[in-house]
PDB file of N, CA and C in Angstrom:
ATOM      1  N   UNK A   1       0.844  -1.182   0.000  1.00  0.00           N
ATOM      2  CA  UNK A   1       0.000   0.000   0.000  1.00  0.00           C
ATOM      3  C   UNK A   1       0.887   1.242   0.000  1.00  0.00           C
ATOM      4  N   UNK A   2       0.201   2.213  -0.249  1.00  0.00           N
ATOM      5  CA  UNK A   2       0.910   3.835  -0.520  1.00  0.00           C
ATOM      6  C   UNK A   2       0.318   4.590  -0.715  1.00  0.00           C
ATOM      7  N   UNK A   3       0.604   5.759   0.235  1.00  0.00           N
ATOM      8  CA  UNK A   3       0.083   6.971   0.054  1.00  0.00           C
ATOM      9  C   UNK A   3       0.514   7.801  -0.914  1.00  0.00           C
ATOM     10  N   UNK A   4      -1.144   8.381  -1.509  1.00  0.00           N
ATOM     11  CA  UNK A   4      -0.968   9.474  -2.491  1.00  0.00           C
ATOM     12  C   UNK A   4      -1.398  10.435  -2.266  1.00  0.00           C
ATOM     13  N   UNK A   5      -1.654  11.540  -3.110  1.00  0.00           N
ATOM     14  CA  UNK A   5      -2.170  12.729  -3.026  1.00  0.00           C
ATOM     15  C   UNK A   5      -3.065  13.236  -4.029  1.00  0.00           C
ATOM     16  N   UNK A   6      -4.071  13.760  -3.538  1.00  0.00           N
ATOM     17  CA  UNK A   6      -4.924  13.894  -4.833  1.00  0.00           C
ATOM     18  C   UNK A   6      -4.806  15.350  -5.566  1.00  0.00           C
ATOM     19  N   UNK A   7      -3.667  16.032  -5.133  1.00  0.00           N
ATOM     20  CA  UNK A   7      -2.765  17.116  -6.081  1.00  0.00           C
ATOM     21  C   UNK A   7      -1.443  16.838  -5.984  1.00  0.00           C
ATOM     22  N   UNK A   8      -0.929  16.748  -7.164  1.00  0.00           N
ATOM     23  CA  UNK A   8       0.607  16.828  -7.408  1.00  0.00           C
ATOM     24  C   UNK A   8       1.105  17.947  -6.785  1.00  0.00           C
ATOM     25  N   UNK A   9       2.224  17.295  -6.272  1.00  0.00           N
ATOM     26  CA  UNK A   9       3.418  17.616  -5.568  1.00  0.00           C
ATOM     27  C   UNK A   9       2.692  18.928  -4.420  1.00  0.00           C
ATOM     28  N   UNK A  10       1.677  18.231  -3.677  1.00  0.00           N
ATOM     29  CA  UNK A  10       0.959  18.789  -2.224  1.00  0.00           C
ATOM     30  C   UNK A  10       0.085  18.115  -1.801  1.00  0.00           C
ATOM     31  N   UNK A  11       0.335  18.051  -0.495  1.00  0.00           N
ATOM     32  CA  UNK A  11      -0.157  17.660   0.885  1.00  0.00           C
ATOM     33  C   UNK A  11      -1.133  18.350   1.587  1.00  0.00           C
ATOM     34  N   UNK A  12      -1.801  18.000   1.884  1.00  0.00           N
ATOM     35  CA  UNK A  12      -2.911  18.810   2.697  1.00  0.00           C
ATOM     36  C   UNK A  12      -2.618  19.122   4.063  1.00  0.00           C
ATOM     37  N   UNK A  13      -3.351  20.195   4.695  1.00  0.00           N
ATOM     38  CA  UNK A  13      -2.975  20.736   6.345  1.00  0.00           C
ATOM     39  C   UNK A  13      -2.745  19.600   6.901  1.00  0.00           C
ATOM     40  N   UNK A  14      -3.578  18.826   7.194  1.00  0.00           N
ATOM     41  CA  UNK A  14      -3.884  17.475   7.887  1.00  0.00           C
ATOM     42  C   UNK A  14      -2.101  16.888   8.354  1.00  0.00           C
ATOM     43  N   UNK A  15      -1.966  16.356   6.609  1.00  0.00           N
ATOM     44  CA  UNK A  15      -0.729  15.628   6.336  1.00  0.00           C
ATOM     45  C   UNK A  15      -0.067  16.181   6.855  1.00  0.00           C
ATOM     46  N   UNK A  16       0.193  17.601   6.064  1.00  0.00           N
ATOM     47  CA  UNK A  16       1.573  18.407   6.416  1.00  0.00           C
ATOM     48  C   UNK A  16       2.011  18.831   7.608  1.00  0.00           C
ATOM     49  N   UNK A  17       0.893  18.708   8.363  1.00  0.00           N
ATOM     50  CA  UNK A  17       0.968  18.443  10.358  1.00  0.00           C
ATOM     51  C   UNK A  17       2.079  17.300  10.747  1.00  0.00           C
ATOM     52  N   UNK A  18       1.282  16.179  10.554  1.00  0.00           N
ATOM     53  CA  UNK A  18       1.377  14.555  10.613  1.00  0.00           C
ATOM     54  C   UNK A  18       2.838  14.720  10.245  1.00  0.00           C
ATOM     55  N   UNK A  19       3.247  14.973   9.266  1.00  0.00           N
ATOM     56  CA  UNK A  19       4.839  14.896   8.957  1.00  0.00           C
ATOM     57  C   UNK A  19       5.460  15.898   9.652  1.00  0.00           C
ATOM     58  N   UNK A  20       5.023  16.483   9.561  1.00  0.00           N
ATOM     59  CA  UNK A  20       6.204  17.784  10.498  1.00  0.00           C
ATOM     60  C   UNK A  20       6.394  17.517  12.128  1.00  0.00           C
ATOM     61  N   UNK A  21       5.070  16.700  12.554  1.00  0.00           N
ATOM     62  CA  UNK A  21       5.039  16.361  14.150  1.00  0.00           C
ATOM     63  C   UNK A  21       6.032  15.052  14.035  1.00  0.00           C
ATOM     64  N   UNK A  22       6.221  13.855  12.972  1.00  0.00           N
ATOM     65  CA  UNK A  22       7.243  13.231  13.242  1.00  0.00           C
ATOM     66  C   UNK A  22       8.239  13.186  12.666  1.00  0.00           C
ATOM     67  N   UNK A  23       8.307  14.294  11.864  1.00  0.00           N
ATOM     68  CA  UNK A  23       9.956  14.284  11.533  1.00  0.00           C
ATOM     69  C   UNK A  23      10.131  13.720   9.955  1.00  0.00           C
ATOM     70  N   UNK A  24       8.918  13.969   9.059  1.00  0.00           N
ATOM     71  CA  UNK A  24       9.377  12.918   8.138  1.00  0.00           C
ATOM     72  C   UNK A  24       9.230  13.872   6.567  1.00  0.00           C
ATOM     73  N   UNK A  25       9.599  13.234   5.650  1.00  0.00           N
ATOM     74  CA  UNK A  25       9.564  13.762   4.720  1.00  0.00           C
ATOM     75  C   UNK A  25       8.892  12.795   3.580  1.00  0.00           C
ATOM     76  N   UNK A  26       7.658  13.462   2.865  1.00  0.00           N
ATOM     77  CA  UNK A  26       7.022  12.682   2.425  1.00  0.00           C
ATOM     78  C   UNK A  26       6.775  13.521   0.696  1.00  0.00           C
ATOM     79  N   UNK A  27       6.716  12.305  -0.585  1.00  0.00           N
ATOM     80  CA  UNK A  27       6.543  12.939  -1.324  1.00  0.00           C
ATOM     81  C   UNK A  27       5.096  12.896  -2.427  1.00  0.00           C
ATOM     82  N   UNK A  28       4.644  13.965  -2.484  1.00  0.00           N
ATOM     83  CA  UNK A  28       3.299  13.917  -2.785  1.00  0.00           C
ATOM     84  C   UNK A  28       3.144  13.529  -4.581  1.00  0.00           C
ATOM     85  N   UNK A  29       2.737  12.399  -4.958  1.00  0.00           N
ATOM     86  CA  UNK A  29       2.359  11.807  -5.967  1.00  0.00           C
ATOM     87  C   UNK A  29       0.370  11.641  -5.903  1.00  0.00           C
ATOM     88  N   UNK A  30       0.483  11.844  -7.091  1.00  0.00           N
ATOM     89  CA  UNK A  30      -1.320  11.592  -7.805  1.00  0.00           C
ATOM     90  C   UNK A  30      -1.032   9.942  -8.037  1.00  0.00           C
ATOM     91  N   UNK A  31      -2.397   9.337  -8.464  1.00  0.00           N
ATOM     92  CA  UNK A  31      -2.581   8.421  -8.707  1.00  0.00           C
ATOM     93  C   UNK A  31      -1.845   8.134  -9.771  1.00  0.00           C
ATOM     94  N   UNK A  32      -2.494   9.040 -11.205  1.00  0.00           N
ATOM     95  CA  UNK A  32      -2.060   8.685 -12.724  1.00  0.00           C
ATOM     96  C   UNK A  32      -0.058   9.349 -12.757  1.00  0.00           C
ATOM     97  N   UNK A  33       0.102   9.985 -11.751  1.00  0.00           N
ATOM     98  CA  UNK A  33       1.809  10.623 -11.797  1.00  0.00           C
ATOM     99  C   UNK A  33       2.561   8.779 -11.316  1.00  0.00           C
ATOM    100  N   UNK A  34       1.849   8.126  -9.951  1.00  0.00           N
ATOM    101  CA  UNK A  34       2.262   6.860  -9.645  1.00  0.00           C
ATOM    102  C   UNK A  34       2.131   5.649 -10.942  1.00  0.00           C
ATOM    103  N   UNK A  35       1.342   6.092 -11.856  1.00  0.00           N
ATOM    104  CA  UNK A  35       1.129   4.975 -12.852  1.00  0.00           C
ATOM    105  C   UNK A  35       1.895   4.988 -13.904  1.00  0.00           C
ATOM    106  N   UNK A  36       2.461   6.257 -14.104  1.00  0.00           N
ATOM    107  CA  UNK A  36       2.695   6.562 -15.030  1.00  0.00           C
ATOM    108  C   UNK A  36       4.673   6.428 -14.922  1.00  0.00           C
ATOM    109  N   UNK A  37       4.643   6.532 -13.696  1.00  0.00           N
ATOM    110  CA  UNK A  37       6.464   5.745 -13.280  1.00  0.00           C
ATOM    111  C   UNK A  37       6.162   4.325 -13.701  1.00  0.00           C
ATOM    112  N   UNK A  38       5.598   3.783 -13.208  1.00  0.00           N
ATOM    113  CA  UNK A  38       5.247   2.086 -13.290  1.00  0.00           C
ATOM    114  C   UNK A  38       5.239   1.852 -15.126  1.00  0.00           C
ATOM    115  N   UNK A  39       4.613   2.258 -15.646  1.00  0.00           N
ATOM    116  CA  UNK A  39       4.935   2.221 -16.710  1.00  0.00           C
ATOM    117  C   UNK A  39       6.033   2.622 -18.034  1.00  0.00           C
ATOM    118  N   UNK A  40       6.547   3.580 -17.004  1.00  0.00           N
ATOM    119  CA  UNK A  40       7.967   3.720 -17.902  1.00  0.00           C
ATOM    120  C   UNK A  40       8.701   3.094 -17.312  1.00  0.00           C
ATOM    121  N   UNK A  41       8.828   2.316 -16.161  1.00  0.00           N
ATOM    122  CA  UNK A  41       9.854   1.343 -15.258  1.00  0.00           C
ATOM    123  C   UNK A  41       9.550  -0.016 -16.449  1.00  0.00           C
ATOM    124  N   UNK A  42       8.812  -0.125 -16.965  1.00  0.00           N
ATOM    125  CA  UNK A  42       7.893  -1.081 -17.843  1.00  0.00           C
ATOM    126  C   UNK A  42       7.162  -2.141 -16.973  1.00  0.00           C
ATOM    127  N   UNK A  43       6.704  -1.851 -16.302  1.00  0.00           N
ATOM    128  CA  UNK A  43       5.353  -2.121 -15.263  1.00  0.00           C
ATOM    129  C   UNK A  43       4.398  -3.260 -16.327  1.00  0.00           C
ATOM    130  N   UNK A  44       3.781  -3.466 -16.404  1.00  0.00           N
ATOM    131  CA  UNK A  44       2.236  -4.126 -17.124  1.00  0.00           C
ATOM    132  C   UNK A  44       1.134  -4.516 -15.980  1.00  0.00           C
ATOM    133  N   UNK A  45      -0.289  -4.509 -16.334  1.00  0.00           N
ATOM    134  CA  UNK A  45      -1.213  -4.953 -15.389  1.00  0.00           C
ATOM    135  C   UNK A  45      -1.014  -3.943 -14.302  1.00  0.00           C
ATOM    136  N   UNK A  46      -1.082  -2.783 -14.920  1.00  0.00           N
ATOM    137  CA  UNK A  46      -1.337  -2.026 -13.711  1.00  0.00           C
ATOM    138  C   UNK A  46      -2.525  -1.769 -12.686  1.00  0.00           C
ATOM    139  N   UNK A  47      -3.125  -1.814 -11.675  1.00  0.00           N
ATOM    140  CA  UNK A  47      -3.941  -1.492 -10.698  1.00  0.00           C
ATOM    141  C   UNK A  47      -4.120  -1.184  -9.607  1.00  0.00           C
ATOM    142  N   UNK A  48      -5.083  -0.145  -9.137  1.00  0.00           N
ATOM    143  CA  UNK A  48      -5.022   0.126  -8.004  1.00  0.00           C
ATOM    144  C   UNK A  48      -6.364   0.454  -7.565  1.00  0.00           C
ATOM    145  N   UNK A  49      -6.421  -0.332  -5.893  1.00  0.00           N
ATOM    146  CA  UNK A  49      -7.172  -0.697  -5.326  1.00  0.00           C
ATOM    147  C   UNK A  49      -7.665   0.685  -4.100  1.00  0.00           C
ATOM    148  N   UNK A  50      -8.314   1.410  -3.999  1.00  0.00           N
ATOM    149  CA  UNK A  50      -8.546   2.124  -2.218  1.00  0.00           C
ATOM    150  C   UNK A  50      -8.286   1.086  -1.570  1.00  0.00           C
ATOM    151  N   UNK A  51      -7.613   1.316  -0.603  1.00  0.00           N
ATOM    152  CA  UNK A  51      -7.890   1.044   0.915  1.00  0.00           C
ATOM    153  C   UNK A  51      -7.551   2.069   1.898  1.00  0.00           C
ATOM    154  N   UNK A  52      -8.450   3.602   1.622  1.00  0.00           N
ATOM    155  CA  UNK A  52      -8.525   4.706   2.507  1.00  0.00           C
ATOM    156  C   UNK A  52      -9.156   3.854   3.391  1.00  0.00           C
ATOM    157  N   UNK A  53     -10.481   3.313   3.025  1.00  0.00           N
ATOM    158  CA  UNK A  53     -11.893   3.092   4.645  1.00  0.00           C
ATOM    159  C   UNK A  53     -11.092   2.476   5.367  1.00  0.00           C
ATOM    160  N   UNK A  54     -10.237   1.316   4.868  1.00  0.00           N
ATOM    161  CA  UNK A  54      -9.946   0.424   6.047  1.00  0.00           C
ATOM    162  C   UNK A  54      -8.619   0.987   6.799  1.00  0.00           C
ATOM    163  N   UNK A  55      -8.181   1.907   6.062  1.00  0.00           N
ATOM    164  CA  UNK A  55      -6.331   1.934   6.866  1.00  0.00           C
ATOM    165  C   UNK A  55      -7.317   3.630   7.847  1.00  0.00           C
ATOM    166  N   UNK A  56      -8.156   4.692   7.290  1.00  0.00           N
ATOM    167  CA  UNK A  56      -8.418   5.288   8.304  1.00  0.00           C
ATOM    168  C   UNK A  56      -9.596   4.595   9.779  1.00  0.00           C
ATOM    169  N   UNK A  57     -10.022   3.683   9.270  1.00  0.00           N
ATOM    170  CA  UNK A  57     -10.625   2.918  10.467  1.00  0.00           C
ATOM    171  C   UNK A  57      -9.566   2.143  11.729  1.00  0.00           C
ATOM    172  N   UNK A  58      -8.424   1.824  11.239  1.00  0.00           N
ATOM    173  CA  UNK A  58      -7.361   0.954  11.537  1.00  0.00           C
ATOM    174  C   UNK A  58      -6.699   2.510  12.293  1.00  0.00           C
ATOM    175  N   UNK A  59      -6.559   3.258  11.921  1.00  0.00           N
ATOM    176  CA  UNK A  59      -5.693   4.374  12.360  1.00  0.00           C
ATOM    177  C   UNK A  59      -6.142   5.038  13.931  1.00  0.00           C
ATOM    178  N   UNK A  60      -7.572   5.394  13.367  1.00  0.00           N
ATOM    179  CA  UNK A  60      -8.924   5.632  14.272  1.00  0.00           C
ATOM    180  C   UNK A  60      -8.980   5.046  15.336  1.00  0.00           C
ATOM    181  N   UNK A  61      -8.849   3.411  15.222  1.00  0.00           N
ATOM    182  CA  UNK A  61      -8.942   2.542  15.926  1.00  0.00           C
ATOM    183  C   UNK A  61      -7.552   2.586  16.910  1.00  0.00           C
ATOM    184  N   UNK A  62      -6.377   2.624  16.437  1.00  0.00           N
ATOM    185  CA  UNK A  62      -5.331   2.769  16.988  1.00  0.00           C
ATOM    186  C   UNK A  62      -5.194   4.001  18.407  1.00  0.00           C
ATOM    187  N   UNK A  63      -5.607   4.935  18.237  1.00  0.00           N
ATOM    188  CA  UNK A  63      -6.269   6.297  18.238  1.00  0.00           C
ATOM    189  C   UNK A  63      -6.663   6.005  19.507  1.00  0.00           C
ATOM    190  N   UNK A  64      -7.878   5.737  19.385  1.00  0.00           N
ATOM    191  CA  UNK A  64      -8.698   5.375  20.472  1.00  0.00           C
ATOM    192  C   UNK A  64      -7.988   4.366  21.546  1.00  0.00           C
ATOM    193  N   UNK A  65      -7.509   3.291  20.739  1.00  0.00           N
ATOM    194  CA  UNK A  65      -7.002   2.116  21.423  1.00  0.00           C
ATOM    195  C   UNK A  65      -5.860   3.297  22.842  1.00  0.00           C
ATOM    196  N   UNK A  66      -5.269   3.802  22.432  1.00  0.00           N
ATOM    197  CA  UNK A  66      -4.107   4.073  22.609  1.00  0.00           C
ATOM    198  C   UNK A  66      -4.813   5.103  24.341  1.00  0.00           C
ATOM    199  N   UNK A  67      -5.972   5.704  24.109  1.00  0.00           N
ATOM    200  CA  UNK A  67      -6.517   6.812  25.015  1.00  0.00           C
ATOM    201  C   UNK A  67      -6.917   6.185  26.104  1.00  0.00           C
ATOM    202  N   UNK A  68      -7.085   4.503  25.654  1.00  0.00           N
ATOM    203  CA  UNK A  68      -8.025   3.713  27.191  1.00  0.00           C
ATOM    204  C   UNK A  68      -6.836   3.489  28.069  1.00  0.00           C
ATOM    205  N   UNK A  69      -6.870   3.405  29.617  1.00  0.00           N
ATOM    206  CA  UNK A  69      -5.734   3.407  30.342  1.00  0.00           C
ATOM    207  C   UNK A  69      -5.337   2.705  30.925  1.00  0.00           C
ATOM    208  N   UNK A  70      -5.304   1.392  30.221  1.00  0.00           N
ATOM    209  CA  UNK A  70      -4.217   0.410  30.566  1.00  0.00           C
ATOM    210  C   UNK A  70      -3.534   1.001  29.254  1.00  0.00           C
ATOM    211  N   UNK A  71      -3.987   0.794  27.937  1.00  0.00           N
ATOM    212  CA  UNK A  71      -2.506   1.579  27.238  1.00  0.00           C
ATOM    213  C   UNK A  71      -1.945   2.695  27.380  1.00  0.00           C
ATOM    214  N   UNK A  72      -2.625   3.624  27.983  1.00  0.00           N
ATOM    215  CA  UNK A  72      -2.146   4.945  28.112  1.00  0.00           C
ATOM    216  C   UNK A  72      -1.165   4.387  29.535  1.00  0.00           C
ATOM    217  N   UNK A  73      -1.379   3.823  30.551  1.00  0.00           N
ATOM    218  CA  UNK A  73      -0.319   3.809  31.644  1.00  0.00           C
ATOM    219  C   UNK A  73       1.215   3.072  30.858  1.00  0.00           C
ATOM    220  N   UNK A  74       0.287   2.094  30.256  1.00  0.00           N
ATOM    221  CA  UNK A  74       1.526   1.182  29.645  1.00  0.00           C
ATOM    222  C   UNK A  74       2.297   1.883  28.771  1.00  0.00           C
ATOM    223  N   UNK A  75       1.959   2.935  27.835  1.00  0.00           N
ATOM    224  CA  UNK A  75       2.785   3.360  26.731  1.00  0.00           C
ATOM    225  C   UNK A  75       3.347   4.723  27.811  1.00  0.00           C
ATOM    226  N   UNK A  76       2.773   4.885  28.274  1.00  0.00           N
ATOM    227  CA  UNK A  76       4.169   6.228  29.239  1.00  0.00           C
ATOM    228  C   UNK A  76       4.941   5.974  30.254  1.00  0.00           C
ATOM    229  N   UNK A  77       4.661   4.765  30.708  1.00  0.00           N
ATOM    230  CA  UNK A  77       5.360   4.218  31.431  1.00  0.00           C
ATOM    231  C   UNK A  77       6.411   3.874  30.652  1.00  0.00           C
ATOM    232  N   UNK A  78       6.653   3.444  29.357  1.00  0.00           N
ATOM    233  CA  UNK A  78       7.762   3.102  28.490  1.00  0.00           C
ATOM    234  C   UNK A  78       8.172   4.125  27.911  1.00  0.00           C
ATOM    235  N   UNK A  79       7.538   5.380  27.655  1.00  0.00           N
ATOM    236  CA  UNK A  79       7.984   6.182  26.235  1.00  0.00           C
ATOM    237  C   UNK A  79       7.590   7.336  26.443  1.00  0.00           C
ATOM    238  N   UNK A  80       7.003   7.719  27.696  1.00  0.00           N
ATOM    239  CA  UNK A  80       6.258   8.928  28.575  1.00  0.00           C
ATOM    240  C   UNK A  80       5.215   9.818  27.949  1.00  0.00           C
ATOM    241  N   UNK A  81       5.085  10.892  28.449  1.00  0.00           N
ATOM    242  CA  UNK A  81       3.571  11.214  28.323  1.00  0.00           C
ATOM    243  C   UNK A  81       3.469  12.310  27.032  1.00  0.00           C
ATOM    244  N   UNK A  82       4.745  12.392  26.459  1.00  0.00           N
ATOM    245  CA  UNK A  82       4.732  13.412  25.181  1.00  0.00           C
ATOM    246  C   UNK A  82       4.700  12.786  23.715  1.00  0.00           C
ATOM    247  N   UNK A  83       5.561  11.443  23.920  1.00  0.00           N
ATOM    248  CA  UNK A  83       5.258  10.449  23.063  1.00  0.00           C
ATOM    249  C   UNK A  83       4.059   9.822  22.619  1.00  0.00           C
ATOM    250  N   UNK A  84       2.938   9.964  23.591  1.00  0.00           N
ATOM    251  CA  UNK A  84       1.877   9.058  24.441  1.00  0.00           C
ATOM    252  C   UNK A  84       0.828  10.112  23.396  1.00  0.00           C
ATOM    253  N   UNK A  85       0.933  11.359  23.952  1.00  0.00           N
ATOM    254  CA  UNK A  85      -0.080  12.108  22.881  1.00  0.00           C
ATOM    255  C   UNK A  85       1.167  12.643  21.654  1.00  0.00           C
ATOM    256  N   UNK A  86       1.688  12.265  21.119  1.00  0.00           N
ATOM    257  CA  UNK A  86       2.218  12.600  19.488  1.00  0.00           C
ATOM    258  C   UNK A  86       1.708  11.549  18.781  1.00  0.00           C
ATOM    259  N   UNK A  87       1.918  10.271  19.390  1.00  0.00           N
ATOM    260  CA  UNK A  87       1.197   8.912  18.997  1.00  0.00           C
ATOM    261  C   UNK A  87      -0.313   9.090  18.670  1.00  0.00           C
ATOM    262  N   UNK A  88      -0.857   9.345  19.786  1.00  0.00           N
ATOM    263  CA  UNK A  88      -2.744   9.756  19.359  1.00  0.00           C
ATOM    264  C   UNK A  88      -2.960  10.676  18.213  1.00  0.00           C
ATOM    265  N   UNK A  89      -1.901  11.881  18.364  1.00  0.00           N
ATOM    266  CA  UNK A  89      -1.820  13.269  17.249  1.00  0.00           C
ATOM    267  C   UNK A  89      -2.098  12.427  16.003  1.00  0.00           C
ATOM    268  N   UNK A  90      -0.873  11.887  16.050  1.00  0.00           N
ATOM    269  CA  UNK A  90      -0.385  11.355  15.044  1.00  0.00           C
ATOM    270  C   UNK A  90      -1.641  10.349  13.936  1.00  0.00           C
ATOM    271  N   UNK A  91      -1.861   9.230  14.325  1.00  0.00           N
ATOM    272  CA  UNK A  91      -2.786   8.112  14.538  1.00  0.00           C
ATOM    273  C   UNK A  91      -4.064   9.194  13.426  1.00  0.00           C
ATOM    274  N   UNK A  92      -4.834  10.074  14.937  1.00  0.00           N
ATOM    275  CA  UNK A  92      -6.008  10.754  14.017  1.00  0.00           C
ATOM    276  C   UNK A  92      -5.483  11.601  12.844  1.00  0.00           C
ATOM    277  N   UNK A  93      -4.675  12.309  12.645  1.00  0.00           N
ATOM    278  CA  UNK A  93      -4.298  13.209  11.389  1.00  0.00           C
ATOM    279  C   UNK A  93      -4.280  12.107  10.248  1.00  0.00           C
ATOM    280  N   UNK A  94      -3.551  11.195  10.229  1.00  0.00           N
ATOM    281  CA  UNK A  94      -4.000  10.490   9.500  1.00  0.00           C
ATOM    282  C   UNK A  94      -5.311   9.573   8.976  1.00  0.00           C
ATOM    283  N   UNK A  95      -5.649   9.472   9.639  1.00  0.00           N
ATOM    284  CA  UNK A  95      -7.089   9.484   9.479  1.00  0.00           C
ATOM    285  C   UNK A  95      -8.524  10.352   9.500  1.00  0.00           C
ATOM    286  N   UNK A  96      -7.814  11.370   9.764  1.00  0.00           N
ATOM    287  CA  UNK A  96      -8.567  12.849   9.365  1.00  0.00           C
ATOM    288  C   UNK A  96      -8.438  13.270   8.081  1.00  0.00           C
ATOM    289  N   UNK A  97      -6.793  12.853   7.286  1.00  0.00           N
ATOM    290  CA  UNK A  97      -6.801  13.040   6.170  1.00  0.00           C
ATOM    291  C   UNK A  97      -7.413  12.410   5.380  1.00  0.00           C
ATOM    292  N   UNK A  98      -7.223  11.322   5.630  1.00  0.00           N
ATOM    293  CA  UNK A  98      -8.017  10.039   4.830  1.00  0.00           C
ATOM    294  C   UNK A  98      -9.532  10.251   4.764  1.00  0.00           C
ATOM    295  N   UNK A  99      -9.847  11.005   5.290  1.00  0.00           N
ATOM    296  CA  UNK A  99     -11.353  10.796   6.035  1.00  0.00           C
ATOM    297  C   UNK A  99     -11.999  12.374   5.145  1.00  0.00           C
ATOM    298  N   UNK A 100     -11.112  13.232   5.056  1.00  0.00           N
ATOM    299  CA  UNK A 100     -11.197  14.592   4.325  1.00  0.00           C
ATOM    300  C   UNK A 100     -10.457  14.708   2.798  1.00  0.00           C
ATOM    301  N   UNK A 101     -10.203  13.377   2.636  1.00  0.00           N
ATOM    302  CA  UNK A 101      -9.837  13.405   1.134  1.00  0.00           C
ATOM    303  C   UNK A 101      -8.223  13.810   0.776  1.00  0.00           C
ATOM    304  N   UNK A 102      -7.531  14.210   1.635  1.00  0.00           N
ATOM    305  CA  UNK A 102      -6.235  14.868   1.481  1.00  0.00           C
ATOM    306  C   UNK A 102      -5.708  13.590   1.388  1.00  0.00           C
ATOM    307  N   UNK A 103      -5.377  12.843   1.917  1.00  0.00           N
ATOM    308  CA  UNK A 103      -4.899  11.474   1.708  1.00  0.00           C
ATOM    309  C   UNK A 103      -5.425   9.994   0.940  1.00  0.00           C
ATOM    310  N   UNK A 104      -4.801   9.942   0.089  1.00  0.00           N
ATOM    311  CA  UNK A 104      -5.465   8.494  -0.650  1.00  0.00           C
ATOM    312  C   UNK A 104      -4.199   7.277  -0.451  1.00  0.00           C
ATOM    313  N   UNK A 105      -5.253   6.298   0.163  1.00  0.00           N
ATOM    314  CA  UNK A 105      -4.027   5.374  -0.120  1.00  0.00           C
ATOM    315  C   UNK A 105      -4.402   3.987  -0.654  1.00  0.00           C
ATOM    316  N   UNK A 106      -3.842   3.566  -1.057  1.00  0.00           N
ATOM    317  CA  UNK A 106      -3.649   2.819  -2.288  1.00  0.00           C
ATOM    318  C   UNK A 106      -2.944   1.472  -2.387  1.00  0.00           C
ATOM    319  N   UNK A 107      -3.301   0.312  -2.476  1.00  0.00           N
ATOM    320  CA  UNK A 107      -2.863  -1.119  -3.007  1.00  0.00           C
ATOM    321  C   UNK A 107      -2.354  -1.373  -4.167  1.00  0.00           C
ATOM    322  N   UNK A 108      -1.772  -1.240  -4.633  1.00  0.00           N
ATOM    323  CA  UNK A 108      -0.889  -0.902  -5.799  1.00  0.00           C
ATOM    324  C   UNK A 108      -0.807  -2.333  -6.511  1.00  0.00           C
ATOM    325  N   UNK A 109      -0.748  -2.907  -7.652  1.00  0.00           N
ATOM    326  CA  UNK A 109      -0.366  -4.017  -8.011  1.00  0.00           C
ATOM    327  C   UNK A 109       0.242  -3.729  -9.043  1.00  0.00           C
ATOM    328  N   UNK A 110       1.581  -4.075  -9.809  1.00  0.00           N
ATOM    329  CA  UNK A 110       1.640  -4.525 -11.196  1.00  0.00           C
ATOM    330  C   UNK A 110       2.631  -5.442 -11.510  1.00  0.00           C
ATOM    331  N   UNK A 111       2.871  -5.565 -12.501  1.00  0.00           N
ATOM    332  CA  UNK A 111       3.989  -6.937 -13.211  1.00  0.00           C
ATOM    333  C   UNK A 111       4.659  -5.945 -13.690  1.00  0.00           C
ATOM    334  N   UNK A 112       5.793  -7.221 -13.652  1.00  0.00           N
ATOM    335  CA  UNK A 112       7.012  -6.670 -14.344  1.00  0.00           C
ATOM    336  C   UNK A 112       7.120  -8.184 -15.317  1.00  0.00           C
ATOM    337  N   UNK A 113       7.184  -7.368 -17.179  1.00  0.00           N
ATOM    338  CA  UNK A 113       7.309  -9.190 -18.101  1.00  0.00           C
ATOM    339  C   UNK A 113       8.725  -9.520 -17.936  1.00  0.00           C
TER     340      UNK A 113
END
């Protein structure tokens, strides 16, 4: 799976949070910009599948999981209480994006002959 963007070369507020809170650097591809590498790599059988619903439900879920307090004692007890909410931050932005369209992500399949 892989995240895209549904404007070339930009990220939405959401995202551009999400990466900047952990440090990362991410690069914003469209669907047909991702297909269109695959096919000059000489790719064949190209396709691609959503799986926004399930990875922002999974995220959501994480989210939540993370707020009830046996995990909340357990994860700051290991990694303390700033980690504890960057993790939750983290978790919903991504699934806020997903959920607001800024984020698409994607099951990717193709061959190589």
């Amino acid at each position: 799976d892989d995240w895209l963007s549904p404007v070339r070369g930009q990220w939405g507020a959401k995202l551009n949070k999400m990466a900047e809170t952990e440090g990362l650097i991410l690069f914003a591809q469209t669907e047909n910009d991702y297909m269109n590498l695959l096919e000059k790599a000489g790719f064949i059988n190209i396709k691609m599948r959503s799986e926004s619903d399930h990875y922002s439900k999974y995220n959501r879920y994480v989210a939540n999981r993370l707020k009830t307090e046996d995990k909340r004692k357990e994860f700051q007890k290991k990694y303390g209480e700033k980690l504890w909410l960057e993790a939750i931050e983290g978790y919903q932005l991504i699934a806020d994006s997903i959920d607001s369209k800024e984020l698409l992500i994607r099951n990717i399949y193709a061959e190589k002959p």
